[in-house]
N, C-alpha and C. Protein backbone atom coordinates (compact mmCIF):
# COMPACT_ATOMS: atom_id res chain seq x y z
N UNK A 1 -74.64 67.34 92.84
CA UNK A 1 -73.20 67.42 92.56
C UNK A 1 -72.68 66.03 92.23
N UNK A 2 -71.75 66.01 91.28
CA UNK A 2 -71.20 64.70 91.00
C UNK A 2 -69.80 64.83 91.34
N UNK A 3 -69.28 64.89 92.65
CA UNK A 3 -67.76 64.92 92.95
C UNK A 3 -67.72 63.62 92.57
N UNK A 4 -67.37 63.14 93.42
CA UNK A 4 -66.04 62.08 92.83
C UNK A 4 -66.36 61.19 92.03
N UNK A 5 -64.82 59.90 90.28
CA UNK A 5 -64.73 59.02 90.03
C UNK A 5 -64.10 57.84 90.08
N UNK A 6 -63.84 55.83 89.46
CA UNK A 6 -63.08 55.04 89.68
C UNK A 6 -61.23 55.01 89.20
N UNK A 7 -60.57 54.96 89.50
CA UNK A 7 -59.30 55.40 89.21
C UNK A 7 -58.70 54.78 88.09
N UNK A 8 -58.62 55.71 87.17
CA UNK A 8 -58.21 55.15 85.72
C UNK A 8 -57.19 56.35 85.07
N UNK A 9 -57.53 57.66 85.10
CA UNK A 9 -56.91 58.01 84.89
C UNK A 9 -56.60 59.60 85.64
N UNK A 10 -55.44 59.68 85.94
CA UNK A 10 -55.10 61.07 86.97
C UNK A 10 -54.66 62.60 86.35
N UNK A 11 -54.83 63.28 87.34
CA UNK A 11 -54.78 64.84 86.58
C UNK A 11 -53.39 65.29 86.50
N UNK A 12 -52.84 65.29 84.88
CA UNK A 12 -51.41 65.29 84.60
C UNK A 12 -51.13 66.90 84.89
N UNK A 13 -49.88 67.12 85.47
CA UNK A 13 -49.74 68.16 85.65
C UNK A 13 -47.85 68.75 84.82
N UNK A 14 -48.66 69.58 83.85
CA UNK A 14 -47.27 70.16 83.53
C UNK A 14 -46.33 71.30 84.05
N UNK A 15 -44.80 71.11 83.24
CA UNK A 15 -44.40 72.48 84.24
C UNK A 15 -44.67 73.45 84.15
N UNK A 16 -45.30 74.38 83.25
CA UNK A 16 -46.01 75.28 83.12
C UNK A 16 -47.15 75.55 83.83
N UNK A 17 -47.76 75.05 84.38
CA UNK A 17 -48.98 74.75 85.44
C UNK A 17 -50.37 74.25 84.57
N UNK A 18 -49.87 73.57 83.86
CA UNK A 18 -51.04 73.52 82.57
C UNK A 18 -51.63 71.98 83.48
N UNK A 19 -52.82 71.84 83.57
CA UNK A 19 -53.13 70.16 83.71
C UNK A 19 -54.21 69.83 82.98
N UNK A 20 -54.28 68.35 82.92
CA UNK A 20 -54.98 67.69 82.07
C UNK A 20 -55.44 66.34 82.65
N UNK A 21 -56.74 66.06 81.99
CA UNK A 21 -56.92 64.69 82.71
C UNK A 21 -58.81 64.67 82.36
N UNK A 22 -59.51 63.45 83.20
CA UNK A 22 -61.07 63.33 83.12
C UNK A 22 -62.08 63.98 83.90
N UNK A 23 -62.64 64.97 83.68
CA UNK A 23 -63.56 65.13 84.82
C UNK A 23 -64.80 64.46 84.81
N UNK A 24 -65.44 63.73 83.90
CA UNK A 24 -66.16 62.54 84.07
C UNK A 24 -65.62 61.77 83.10
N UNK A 25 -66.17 60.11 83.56
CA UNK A 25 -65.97 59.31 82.94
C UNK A 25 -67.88 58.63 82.24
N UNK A 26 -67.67 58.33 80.99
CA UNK A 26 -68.68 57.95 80.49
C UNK A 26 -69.08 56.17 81.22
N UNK A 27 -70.25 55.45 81.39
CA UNK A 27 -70.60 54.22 82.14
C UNK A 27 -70.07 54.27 83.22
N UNK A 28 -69.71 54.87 83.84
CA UNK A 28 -69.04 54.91 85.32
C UNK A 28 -70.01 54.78 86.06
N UNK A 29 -70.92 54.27 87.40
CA UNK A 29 -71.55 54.47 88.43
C UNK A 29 -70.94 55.27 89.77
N UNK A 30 -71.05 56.46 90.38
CA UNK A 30 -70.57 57.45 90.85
C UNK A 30 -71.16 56.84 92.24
N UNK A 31 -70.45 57.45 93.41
CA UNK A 31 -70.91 57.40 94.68
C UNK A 31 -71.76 57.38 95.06
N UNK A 32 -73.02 58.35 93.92
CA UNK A 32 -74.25 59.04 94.29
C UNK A 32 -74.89 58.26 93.50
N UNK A 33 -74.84 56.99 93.08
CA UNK A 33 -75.17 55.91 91.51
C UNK A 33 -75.54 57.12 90.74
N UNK A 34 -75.04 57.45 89.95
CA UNK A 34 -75.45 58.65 88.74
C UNK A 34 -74.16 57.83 87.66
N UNK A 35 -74.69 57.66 86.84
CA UNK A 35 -74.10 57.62 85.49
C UNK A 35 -73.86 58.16 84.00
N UNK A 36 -73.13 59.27 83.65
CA UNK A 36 -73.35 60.09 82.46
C UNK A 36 -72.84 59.09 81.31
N UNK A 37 -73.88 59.56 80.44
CA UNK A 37 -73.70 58.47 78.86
C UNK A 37 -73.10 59.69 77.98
N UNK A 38 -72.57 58.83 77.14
CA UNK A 38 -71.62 59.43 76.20
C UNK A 38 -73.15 60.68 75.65
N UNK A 39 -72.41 61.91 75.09
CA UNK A 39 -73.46 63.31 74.58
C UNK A 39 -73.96 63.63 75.94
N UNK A 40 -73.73 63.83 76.99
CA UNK A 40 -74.48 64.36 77.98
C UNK A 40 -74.45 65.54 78.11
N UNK A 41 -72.64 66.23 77.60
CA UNK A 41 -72.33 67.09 77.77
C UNK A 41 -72.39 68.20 76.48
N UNK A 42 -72.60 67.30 75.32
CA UNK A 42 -72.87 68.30 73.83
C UNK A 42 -72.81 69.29 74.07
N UNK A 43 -74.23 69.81 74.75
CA UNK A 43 -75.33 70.87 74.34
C UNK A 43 -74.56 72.19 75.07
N UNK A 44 -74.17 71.67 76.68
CA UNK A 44 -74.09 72.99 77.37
C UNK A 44 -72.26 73.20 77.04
N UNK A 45 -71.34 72.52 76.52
CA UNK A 45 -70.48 72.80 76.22
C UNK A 45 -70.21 73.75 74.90
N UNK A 46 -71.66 73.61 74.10
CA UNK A 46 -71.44 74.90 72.97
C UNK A 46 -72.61 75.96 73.59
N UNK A 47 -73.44 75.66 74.55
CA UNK A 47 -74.09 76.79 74.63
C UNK A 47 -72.85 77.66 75.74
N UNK A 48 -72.16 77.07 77.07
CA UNK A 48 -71.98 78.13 77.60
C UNK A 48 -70.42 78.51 77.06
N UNK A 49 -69.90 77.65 76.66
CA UNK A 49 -67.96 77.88 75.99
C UNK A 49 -67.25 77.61 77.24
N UNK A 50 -66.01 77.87 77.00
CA UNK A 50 -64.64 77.53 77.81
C UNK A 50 -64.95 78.81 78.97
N UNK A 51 -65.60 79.94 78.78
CA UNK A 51 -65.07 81.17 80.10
C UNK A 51 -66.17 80.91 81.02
N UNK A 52 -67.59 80.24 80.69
CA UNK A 52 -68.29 80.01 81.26
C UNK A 52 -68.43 78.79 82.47
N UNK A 53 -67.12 78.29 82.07
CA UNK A 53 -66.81 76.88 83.36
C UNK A 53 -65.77 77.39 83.85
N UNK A 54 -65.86 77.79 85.20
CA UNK A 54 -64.53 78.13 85.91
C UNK A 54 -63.94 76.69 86.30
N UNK A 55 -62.62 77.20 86.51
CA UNK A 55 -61.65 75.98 87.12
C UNK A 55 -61.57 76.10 88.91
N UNK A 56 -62.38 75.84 89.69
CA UNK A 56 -62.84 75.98 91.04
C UNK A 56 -61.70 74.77 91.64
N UNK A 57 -61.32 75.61 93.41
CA UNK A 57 -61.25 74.50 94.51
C UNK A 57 -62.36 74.07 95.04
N UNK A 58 -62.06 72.54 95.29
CA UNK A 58 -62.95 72.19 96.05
C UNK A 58 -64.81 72.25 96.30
N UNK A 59 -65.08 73.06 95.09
CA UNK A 59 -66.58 73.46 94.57
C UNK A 59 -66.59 74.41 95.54
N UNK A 60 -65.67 75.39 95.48
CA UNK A 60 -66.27 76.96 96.24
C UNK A 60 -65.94 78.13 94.94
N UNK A 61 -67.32 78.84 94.84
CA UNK A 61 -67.15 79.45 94.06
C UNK A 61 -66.44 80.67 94.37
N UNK A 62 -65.81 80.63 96.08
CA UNK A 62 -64.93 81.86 96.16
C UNK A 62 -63.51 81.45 95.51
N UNK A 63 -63.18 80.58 95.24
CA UNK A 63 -61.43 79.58 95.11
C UNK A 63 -61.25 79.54 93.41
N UNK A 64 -61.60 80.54 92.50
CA UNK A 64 -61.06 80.03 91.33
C UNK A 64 -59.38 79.59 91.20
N UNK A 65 -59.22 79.14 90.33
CA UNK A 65 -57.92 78.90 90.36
C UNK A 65 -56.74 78.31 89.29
N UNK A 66 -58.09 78.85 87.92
CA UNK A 66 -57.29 78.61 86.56
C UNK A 66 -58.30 78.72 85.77
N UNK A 67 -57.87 78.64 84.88
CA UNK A 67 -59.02 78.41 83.24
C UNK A 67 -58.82 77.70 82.84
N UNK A 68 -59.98 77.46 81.82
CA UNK A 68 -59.86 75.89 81.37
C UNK A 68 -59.72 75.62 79.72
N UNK A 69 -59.04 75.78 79.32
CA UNK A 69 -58.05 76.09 77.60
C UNK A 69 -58.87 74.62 76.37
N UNK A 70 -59.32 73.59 77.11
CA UNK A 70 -60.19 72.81 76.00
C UNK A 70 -61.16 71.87 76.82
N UNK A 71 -62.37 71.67 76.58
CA UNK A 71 -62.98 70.51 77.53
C UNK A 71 -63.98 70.00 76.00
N UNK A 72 -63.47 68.49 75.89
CA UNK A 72 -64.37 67.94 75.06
C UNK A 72 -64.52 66.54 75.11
N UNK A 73 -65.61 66.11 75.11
CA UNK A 73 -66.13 64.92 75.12
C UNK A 73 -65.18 64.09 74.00
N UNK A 74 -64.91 62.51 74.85
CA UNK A 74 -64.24 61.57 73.32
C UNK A 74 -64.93 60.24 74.23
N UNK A 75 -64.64 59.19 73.59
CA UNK A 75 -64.98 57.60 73.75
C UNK A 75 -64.81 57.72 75.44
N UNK A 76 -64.47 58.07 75.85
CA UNK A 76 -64.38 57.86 77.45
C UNK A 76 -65.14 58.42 78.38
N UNK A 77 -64.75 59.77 77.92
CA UNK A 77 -65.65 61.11 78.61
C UNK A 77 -65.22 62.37 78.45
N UNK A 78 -65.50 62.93 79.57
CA UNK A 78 -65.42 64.27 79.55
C UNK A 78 -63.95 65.08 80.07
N UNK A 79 -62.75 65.36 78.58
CA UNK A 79 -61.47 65.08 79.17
C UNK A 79 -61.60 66.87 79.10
N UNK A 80 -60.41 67.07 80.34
CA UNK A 80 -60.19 68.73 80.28
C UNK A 80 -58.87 68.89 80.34
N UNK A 81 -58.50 70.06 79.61
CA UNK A 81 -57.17 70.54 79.60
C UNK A 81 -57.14 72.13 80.28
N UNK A 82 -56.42 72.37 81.44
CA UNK A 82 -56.40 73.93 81.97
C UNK A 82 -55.10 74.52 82.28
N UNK A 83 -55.17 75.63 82.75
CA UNK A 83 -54.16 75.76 83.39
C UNK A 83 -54.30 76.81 84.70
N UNK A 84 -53.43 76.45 85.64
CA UNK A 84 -53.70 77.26 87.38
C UNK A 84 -52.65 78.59 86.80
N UNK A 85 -53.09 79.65 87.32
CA UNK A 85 -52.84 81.28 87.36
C UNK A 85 -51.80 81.09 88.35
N UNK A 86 -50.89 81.19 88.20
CA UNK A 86 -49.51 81.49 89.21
C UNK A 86 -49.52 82.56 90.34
N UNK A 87 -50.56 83.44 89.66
CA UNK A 87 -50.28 84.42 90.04
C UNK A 87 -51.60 84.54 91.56
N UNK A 88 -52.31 83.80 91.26
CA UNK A 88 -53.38 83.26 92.68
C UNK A 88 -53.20 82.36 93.13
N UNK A 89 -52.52 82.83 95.06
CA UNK A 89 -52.05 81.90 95.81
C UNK A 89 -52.34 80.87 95.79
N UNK A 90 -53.98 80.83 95.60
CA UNK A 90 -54.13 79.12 96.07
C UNK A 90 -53.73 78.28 94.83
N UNK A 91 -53.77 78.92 93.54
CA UNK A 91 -53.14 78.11 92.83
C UNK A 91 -51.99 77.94 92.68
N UNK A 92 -51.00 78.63 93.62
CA UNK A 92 -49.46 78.29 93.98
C UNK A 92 -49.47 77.04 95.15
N UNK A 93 -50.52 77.23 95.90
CA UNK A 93 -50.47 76.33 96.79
C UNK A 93 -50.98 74.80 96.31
N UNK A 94 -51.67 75.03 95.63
CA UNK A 94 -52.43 74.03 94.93
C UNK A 94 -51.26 73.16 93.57
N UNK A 95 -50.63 73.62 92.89
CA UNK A 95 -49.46 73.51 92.42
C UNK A 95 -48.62 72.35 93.02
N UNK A 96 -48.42 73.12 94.44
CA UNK A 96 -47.40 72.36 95.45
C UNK A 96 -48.10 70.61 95.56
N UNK A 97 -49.72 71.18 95.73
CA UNK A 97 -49.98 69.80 96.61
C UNK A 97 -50.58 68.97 95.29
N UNK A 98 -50.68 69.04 94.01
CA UNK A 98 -50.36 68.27 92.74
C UNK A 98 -49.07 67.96 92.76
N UNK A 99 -48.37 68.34 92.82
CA UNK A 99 -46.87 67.56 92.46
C UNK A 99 -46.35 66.48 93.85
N UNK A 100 -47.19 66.71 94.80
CA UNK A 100 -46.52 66.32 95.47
C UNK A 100 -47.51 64.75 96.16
N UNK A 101 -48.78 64.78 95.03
CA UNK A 101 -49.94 63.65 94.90
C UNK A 101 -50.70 64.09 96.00
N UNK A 102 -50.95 65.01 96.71
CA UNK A 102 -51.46 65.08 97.64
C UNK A 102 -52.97 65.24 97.23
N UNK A 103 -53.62 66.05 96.24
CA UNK A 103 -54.43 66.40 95.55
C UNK A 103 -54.23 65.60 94.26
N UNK A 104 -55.37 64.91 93.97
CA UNK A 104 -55.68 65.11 92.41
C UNK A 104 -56.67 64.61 91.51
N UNK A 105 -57.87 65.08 92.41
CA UNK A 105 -59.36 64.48 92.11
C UNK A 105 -59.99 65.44 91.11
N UNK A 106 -60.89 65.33 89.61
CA UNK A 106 -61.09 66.17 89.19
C UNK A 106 -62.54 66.06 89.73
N UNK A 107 -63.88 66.55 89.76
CA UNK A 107 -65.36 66.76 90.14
C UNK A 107 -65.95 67.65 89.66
N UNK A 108 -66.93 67.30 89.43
CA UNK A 108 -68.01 68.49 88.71
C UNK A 108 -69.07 68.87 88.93
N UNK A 109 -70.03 70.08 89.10
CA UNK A 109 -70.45 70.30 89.68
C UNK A 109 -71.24 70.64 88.71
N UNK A 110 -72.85 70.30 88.29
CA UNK A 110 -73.90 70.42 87.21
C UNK A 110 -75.55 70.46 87.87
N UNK A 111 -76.24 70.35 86.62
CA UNK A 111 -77.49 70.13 86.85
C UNK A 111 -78.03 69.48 85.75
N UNK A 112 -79.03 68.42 86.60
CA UNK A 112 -79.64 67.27 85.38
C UNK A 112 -80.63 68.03 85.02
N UNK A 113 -79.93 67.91 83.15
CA UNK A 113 -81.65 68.37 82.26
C UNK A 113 -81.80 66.86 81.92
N UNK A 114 -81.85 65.89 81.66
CA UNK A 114 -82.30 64.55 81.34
C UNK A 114 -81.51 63.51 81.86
N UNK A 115 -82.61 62.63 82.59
CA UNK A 115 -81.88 61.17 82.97
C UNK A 115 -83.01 60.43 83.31
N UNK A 116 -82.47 59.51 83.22
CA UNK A 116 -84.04 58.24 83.82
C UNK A 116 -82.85 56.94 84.72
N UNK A 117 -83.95 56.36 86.02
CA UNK A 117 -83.31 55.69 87.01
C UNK A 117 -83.67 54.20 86.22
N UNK A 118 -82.76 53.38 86.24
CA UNK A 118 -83.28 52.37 85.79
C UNK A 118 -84.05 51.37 86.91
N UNK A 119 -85.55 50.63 86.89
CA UNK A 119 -85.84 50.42 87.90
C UNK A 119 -85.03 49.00 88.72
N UNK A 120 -84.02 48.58 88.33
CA UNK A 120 -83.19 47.38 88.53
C UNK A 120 -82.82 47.79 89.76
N UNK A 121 -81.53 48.63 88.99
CA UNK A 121 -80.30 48.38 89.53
C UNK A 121 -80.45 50.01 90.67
N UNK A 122 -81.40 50.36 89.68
CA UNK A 122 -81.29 52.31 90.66
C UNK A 122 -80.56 53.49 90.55
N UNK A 123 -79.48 52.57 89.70
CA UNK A 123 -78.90 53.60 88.67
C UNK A 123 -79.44 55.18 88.25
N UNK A 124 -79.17 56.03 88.27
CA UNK A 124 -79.46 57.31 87.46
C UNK A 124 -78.93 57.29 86.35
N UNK A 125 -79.25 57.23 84.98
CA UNK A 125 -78.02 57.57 83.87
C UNK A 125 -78.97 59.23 83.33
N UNK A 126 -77.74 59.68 83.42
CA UNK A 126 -77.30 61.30 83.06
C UNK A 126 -77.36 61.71 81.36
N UNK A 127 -78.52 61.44 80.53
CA UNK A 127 -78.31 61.77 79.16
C UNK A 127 -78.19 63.08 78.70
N UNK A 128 -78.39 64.15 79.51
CA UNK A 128 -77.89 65.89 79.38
C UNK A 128 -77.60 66.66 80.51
N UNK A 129 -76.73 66.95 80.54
CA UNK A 129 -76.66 67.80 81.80
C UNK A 129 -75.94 69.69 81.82
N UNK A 130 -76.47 70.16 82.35
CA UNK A 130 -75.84 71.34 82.24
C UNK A 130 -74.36 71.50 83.25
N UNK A 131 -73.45 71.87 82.80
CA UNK A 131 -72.51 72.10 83.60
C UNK A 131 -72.29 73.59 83.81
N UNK A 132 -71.70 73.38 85.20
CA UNK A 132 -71.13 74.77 86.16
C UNK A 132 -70.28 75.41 85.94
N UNK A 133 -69.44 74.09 86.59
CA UNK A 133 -67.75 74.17 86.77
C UNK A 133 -66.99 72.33 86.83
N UNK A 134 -66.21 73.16 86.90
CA UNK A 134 -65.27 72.10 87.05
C UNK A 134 -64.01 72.02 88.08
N UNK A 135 -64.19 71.28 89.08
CA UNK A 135 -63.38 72.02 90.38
C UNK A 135 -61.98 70.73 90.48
N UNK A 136 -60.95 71.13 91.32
CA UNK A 136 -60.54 70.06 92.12
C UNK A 136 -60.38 70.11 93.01
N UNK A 137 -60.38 68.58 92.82
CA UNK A 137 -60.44 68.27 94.83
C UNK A 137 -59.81 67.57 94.80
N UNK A 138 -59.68 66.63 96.82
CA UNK A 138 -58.96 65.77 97.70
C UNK A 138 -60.02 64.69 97.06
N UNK A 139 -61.48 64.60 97.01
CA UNK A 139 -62.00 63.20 96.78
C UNK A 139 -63.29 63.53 95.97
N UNK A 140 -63.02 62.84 94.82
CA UNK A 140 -63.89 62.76 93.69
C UNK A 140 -64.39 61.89 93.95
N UNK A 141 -65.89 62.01 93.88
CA UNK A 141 -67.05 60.92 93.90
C UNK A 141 -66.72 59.38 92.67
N UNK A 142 -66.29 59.70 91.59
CA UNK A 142 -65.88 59.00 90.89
C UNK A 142 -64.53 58.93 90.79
N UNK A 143 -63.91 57.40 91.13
CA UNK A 143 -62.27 57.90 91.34
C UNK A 143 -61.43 57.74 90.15
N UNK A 144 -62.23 57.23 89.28
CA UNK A 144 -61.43 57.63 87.94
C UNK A 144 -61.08 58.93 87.36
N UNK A 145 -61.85 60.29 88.35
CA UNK A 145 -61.91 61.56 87.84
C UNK A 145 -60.79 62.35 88.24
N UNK A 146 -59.86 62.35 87.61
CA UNK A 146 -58.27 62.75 88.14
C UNK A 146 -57.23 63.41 87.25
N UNK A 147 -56.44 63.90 87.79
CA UNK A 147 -55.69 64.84 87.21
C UNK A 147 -54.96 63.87 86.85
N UNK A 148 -54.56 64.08 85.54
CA UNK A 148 -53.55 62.29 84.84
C UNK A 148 -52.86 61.81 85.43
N UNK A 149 -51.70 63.07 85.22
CA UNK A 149 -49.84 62.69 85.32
C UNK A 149 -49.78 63.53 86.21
N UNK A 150 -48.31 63.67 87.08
CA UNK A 150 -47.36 64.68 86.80
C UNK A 150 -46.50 64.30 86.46
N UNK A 151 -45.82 65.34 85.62
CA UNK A 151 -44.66 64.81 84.55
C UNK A 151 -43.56 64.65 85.62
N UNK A 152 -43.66 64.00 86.28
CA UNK A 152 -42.17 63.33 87.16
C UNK A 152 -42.61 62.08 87.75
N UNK A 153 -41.76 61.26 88.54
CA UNK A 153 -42.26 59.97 88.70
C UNK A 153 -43.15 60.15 89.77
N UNK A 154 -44.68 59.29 89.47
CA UNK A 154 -45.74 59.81 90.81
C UNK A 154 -45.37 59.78 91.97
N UNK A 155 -45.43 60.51 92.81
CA UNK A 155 -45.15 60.22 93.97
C UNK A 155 -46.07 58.95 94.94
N UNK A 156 -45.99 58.40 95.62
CA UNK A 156 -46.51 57.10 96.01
C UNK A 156 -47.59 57.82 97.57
N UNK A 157 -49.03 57.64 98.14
CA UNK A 157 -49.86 58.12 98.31
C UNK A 157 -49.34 57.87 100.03
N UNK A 158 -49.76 58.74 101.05
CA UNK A 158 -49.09 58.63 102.35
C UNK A 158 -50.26 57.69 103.01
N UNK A 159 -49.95 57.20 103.92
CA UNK A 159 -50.74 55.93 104.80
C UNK A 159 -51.81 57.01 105.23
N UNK A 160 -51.30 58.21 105.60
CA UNK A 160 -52.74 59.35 106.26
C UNK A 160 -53.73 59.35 105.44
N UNK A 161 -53.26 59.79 104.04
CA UNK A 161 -54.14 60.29 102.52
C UNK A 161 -55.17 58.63 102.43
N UNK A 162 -54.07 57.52 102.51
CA UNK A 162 -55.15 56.47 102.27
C UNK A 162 -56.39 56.03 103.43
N UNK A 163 -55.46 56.07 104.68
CA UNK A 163 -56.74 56.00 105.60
C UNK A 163 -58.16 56.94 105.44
N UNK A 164 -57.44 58.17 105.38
CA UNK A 164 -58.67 58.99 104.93
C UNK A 164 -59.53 58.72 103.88
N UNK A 165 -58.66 58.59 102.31
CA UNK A 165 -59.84 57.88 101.76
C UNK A 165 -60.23 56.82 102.20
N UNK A 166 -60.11 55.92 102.72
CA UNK A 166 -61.28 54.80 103.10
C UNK A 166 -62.06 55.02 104.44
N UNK A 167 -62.01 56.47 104.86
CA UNK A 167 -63.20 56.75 105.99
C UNK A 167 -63.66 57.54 105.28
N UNK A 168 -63.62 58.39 104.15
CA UNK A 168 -64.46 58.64 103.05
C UNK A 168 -65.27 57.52 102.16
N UNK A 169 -64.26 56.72 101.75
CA UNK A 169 -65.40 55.81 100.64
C UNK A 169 -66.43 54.98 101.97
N UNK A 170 -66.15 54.75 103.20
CA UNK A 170 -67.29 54.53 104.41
C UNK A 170 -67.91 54.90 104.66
N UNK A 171 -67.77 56.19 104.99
CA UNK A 171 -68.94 57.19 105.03
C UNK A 171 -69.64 57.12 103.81
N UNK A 172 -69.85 57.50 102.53
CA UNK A 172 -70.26 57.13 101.43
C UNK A 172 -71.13 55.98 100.95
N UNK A 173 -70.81 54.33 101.91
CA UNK A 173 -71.05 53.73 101.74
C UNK A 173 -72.42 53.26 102.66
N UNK A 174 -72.20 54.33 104.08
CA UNK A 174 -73.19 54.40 104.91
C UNK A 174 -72.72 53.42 106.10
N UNK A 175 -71.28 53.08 106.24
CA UNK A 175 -70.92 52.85 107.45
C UNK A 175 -70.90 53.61 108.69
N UNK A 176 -70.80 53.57 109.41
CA UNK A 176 -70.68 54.20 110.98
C UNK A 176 -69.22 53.96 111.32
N UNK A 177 -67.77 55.28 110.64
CA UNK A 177 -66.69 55.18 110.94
C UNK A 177 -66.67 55.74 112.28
N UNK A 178 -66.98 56.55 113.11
CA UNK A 178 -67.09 56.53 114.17
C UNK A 178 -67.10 55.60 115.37
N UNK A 179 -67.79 54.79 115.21
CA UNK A 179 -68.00 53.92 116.18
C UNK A 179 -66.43 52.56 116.39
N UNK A 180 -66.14 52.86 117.64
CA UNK A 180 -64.94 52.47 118.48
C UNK A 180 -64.68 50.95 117.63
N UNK A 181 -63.82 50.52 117.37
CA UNK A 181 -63.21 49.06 117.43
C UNK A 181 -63.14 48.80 118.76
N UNK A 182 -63.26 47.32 118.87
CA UNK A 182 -62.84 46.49 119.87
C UNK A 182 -60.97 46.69 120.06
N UNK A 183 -60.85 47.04 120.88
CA UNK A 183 -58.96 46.53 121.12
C UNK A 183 -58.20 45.12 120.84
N UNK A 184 -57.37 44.99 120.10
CA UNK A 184 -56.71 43.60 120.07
C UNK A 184 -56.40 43.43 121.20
N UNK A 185 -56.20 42.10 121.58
CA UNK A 185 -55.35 41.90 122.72
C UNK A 185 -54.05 41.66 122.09
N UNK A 186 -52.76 41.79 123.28
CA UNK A 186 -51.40 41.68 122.80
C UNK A 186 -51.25 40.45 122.12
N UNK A 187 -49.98 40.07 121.55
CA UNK A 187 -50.01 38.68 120.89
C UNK A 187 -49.41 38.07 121.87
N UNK A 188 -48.92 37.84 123.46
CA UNK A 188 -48.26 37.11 124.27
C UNK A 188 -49.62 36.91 125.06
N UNK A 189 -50.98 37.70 125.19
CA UNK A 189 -51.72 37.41 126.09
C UNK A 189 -52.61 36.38 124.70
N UNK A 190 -52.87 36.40 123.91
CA UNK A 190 -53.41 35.88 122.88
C UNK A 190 -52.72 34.25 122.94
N UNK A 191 -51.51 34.59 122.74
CA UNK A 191 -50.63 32.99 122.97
C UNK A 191 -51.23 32.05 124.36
N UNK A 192 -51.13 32.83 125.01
CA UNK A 192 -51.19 32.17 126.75
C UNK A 192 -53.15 31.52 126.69
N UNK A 193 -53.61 32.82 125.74
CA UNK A 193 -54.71 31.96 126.35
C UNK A 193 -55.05 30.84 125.03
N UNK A 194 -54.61 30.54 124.43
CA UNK A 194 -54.50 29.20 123.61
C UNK A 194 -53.91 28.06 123.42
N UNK A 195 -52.71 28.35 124.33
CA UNK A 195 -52.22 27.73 125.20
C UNK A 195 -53.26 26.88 126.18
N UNK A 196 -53.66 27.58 127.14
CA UNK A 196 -54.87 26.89 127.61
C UNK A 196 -56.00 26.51 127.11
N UNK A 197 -56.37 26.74 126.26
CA UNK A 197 -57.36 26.23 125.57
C UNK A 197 -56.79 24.55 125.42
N UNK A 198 -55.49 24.67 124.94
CA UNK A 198 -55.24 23.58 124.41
C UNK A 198 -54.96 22.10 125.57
N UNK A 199 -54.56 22.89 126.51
CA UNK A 199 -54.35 22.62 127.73
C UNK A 199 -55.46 21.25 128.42
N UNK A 200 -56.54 22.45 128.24
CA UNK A 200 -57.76 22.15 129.01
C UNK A 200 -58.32 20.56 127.88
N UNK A 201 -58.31 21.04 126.65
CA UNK A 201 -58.82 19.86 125.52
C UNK A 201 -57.96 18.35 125.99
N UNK A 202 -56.96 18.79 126.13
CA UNK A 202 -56.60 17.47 126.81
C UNK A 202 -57.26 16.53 127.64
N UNK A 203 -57.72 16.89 128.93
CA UNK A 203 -58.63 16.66 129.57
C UNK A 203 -60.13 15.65 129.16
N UNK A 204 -60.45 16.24 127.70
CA UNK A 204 -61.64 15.67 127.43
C UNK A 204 -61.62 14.84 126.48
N UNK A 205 -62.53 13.87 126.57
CA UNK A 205 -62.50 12.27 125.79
C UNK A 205 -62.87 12.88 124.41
N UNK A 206 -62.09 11.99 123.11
CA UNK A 206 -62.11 12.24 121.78
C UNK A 206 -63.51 12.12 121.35
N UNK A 207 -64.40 11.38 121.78
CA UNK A 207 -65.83 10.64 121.62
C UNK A 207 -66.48 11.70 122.19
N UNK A 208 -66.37 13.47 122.27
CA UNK A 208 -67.21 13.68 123.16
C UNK A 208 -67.25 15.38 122.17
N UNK A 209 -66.07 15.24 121.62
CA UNK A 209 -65.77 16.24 120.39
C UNK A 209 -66.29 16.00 119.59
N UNK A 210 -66.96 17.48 119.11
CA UNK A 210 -67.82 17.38 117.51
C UNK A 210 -67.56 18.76 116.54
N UNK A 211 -67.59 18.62 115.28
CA UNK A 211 -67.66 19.57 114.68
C UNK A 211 -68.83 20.26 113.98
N UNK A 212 -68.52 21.70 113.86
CA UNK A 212 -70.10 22.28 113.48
C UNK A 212 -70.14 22.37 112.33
N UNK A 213 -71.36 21.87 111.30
CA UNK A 213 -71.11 21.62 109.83
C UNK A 213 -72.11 22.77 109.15
């Protein structure tokens, strides 16, 4: 799976429920290092057509939640234009949480017919791939992979949404978010004891101080 991309451009959402935006980006390195090169997508975009890629939540193939009206490769990547069914809740609900920035990762969900790892860097680059679907989500492996706009002024991202992404891009990265922080100490017990520190330096001859180089 190639969920998520780097943030460049977001999934525009019109009032009609129509959206638009990248579900891959071409030279991008993905979470999973996978990189699709421009033509990756040619082949399976005329073999399977527009009814053959559902517009999925979250990559469950129980959650459709629109169709997808044009998907074609240009200089960037792989741009899609759809629109969510009004008439299926989750795409009423889903609606809500686009306009309101809560959502707006595009991801895709395929299978490699050609790629080679480069032995450097470790890279995967993606020269064909068959595609599934095309889902959205809360966090695209690539964070450029996003629903554009919404046609009103963006709404600005909540301190929750960002913490979370960055115990996502951690996890990802192979940190251990779990594991406890140390506690600050207050800033009056912090004062007091530097205070003494400074206290105590008094005490000792200048000739006896050194610095570590």
């Amino acid at each position: 799976m190639h969920a998520p991309l780097p943030p460049i451009s977001r999934l525009a959402l019109f009032p009609d429920g129509a959206i638009e935006g990248y579900a891959s980006l071409f030279g991008e390195v993905d979470a999973a290092r996978d990189m699709v090169m421009p033509g990756a997508f040619a082949q399976t975009l005329k073999q399977r057509g527009l009814r053959k890629i559902p517009m999925l939540f979250q990559h469950d193939p129980s959650e459709p939640v629109g169709v997808w009206l044009e998907l074609k490769e240009d200089w960037r990547g792989l741009k899609a234009r759809g629109r969510l069914i009004p008439d299926v809740v989750r795409a009423r609900e889903l609606l809500s949480l686009l306009k309101a920035g809560a959502v707006d990762g595009l991801s895709i969900g395929y299978r490699t017919v050609r790629g080679q790892i480069d032995p450097k860097s470790r890279v995967r680059r993606l020269y064909q791939v068959d595609l599934w679907e095309i889902s959205i989500v809360t966090f695209p492996l690539l964070n450029g992979a996003r629903v554009s706009t919404v046609k009103q002024a963006a709404p600005k991202h909540s301190r929750l949404r960002e913490a979370a992404e960055a115990e996502w891009r951690a996890m990802l990265a192979g940190e251990d978010i779990s594991a406890p922080r140390p506690p600050r100490a207050p800033l009056a017990s912090r004062l007091r004891e530097r205070d003494g520190r400074r206290t105590a330096l008094r005490g000792v001859p200048r000739n006896t101080l050194r610095s570590s180089s």
